[in-house]
C-alpha atoms as a PDB file:
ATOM      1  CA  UNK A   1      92.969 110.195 114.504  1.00  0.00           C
ATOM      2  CA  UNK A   2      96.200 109.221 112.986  1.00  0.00           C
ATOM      3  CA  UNK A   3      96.794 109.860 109.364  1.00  0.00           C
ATOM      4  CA  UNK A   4      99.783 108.220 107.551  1.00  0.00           C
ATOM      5  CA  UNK A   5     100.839 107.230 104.378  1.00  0.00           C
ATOM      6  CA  UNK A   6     101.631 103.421 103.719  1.00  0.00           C
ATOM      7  CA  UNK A   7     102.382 101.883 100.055  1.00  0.00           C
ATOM      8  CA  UNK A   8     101.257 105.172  98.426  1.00  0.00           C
ATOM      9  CA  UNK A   9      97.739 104.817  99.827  1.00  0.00           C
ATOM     10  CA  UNK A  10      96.424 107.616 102.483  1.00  0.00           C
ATOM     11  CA  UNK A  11      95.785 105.513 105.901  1.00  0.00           C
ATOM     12  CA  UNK A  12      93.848 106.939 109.172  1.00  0.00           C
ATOM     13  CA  UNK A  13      94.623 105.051 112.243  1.00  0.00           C
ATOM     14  CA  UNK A  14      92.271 105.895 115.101  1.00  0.00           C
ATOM     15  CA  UNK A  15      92.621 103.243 118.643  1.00  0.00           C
ATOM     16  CA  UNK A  16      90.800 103.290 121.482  1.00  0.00           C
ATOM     17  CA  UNK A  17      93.485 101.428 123.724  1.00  0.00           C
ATOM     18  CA  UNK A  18      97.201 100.817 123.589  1.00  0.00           C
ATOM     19  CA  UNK A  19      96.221  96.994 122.355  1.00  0.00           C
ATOM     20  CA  UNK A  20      92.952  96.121 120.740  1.00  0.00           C
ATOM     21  CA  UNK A  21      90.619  93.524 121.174  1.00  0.00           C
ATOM     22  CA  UNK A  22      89.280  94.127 117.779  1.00  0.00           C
ATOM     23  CA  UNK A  23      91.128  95.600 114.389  1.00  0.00           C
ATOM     24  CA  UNK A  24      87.931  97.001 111.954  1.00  0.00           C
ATOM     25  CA  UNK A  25      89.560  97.903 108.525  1.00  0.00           C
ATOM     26  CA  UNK A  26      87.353 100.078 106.232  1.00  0.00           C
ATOM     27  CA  UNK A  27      88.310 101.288 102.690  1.00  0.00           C
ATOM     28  CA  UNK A  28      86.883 105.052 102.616  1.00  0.00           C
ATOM     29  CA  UNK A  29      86.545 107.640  99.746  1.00  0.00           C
ATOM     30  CA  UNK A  30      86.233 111.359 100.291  1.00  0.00           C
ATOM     31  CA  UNK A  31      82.932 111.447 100.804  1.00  0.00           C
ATOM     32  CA  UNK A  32      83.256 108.748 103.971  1.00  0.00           C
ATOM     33  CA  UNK A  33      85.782 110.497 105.478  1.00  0.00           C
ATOM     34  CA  UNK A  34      83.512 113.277 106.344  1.00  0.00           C
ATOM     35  CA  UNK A  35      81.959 111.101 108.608  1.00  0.00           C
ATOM     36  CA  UNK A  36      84.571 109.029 110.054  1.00  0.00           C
ATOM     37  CA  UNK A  37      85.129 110.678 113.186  1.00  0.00           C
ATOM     38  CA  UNK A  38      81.340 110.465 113.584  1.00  0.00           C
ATOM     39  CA  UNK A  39      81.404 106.634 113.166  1.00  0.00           C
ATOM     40  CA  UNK A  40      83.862 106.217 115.380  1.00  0.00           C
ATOM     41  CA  UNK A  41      82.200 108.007 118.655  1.00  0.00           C
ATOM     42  CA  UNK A  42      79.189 105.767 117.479  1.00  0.00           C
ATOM     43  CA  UNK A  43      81.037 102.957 118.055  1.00  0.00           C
ATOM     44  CA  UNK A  44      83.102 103.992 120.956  1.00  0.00           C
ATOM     45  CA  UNK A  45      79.723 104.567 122.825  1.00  0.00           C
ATOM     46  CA  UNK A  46      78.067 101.537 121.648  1.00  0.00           C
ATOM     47  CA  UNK A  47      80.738  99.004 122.446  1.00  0.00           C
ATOM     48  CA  UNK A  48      82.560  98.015 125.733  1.00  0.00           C
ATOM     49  CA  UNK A  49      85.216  96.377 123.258  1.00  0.00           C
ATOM     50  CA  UNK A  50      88.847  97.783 122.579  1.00  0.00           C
ATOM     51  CA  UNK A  51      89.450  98.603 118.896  1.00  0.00           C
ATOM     52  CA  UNK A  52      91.479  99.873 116.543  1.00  0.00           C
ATOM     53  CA  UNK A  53      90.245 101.404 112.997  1.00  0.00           C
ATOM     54  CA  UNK A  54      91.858 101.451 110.193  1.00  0.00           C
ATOM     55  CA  UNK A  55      90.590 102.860 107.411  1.00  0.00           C
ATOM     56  CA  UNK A  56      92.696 103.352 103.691  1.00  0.00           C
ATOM     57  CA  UNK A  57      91.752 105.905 101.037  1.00  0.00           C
ATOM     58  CA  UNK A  58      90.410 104.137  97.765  1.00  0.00           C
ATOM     59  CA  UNK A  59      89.594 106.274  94.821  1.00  0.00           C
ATOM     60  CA  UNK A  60      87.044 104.237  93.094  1.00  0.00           C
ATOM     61  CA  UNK A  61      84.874 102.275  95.030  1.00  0.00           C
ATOM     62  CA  UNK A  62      83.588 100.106  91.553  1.00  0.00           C
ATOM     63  CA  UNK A  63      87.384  98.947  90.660  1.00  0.00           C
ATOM     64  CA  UNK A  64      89.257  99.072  93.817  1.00  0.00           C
ATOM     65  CA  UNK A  65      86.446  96.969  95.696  1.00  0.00           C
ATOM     66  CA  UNK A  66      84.509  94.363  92.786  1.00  0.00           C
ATOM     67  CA  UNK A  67      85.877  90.966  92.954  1.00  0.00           C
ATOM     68  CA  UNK A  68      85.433  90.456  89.096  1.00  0.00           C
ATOM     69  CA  UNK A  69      84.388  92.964  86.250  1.00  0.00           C
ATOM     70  CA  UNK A  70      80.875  93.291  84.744  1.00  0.00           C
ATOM     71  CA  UNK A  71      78.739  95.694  82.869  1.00  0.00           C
ATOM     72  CA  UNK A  72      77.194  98.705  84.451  1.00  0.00           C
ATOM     73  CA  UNK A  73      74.326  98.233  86.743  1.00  0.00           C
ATOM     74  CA  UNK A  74      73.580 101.887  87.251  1.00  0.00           C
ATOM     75  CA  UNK A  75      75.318 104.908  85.611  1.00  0.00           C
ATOM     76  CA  UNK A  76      77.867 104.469  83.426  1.00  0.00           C
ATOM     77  CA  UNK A  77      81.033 103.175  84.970  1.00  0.00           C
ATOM     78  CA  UNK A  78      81.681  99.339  84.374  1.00  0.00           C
ATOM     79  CA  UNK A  79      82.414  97.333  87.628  1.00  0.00           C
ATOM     80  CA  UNK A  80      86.326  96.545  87.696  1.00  0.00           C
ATOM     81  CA  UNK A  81      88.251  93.128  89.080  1.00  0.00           C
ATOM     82  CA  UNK A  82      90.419  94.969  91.903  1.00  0.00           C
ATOM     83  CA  UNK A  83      89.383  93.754  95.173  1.00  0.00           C
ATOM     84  CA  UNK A  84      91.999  91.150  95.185  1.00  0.00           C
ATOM     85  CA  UNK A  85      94.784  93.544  94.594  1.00  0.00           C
ATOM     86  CA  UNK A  86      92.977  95.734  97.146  1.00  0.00           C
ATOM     87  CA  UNK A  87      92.559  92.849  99.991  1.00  0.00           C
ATOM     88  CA  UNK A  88      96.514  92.290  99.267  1.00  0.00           C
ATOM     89  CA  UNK A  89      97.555  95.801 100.085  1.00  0.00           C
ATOM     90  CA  UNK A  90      95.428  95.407 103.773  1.00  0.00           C
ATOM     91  CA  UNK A  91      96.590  92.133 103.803  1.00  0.00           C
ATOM     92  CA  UNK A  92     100.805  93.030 102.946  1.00  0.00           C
ATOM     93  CA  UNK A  93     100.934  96.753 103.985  1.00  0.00           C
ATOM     94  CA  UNK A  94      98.510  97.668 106.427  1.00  0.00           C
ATOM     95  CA  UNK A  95     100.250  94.605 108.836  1.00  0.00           C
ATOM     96  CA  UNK A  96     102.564  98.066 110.026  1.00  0.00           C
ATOM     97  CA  UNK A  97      99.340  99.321 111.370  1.00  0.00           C
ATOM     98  CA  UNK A  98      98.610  96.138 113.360  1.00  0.00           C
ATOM     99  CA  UNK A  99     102.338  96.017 114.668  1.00  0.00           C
ATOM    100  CA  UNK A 100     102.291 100.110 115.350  1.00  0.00           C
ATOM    101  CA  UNK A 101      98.582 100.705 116.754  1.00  0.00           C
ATOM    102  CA  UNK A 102      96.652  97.408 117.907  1.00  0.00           C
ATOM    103  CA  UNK A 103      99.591  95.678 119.151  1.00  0.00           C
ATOM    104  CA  UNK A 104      99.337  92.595 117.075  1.00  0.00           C
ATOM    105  CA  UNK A 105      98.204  90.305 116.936  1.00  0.00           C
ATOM    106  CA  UNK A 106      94.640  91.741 117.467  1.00  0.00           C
ATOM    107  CA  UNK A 107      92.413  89.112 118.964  1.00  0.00           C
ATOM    108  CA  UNK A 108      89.931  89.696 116.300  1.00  0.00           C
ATOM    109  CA  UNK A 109      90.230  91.506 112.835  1.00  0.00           C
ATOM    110  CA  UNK A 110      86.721  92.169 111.122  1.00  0.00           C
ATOM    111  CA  UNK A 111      87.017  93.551 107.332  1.00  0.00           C
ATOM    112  CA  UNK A 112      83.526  94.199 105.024  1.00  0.00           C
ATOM    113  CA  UNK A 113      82.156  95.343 101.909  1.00  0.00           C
ATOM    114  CA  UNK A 114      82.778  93.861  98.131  1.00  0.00           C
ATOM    115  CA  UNK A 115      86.231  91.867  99.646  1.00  0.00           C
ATOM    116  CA  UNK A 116      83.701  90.009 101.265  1.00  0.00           C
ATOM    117  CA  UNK A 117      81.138  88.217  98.581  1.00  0.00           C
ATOM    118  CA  UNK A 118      77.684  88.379  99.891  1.00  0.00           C
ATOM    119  CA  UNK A 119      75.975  84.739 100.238  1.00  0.00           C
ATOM    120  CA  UNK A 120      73.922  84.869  97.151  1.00  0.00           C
ATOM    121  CA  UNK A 121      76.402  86.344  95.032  1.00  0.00           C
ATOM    122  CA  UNK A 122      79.253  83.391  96.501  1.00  0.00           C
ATOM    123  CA  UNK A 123      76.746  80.549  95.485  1.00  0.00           C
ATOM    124  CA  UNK A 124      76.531  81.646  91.935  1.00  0.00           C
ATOM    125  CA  UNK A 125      80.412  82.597  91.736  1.00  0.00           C
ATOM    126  CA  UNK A 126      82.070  82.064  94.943  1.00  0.00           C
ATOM    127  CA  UNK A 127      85.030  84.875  95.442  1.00  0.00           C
ATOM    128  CA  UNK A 128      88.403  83.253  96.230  1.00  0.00           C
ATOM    129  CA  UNK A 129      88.916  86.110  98.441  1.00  0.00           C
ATOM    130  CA  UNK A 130      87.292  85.641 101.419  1.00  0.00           C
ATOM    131  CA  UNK A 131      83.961  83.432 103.667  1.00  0.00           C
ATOM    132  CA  UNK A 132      80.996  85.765 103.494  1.00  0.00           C
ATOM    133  CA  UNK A 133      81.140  87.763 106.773  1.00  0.00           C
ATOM    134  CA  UNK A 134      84.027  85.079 108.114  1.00  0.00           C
ATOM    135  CA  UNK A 135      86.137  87.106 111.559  1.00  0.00           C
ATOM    136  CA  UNK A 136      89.389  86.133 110.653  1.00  0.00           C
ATOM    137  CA  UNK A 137      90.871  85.242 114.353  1.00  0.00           C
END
């Protein structure tokens, strides 16, 4: 696996051909990175398709990743509004990792997790961001 540093964010690059079918871009803390290599020889031997991963270091999962702030649900920590500056940094910096690695364009590029508003939560307050579970091709 690659590891690089792009816009003052730590990025792994791992690819398992010269140019991807697919581009998977994951926002990982510490404690995902312990199992990244793991989740990639999942994948690898669960897929015939070519990808690429790119996963970015984010320090705190309930800023970096909420589309809009509210209260605490659990613990203590109130949920932030960062996900929009966060889907800008994949979508203006990580591009070098597209160019570099998957030889873009990638056919497919597949992003998850708070970026992408779950259905219920888009029909009460639909995210600007991005379709529930849309493959941006």
């Amino acid at each position: 696996m690659k590891q690089m540093e792009i816009a003052g964010k730590q990025v792994w690059v791992c690819q398992t051909t010269e140019r991807s079918e697919w581009v998977i871009i994951q926002p990982v803390d510490e404690h995902d990175m312990q199992g990244l290599d793991e989740e990639v020889a999942y994948l690898i031997e669960h897929t015939t398709n070519t990808f690429t991963l790119v996963a970015f270091r984010i320090s705190n999962w309930n800023v970096e990743l909420s589309p809009w702030a509210a209260p605490a649900v659990f613990g203590r920590e109130d949920f932030g509004d960062g996900a929009a500056k966060t889907l800008c940094y994949v979508l203006d910096e990580t591009h070098i990792c597209f160019l570099t690695f998957a030889g873009f364009p990638a056919n497919k590029v597949r992003g998850s997790t708070s970026l992408v508003t779950t259905e219920p939560a888009a029909m009460t307050a639909p995210s600007p961001i991005v379709t529930p579970g849309k493959t941006v091709e």
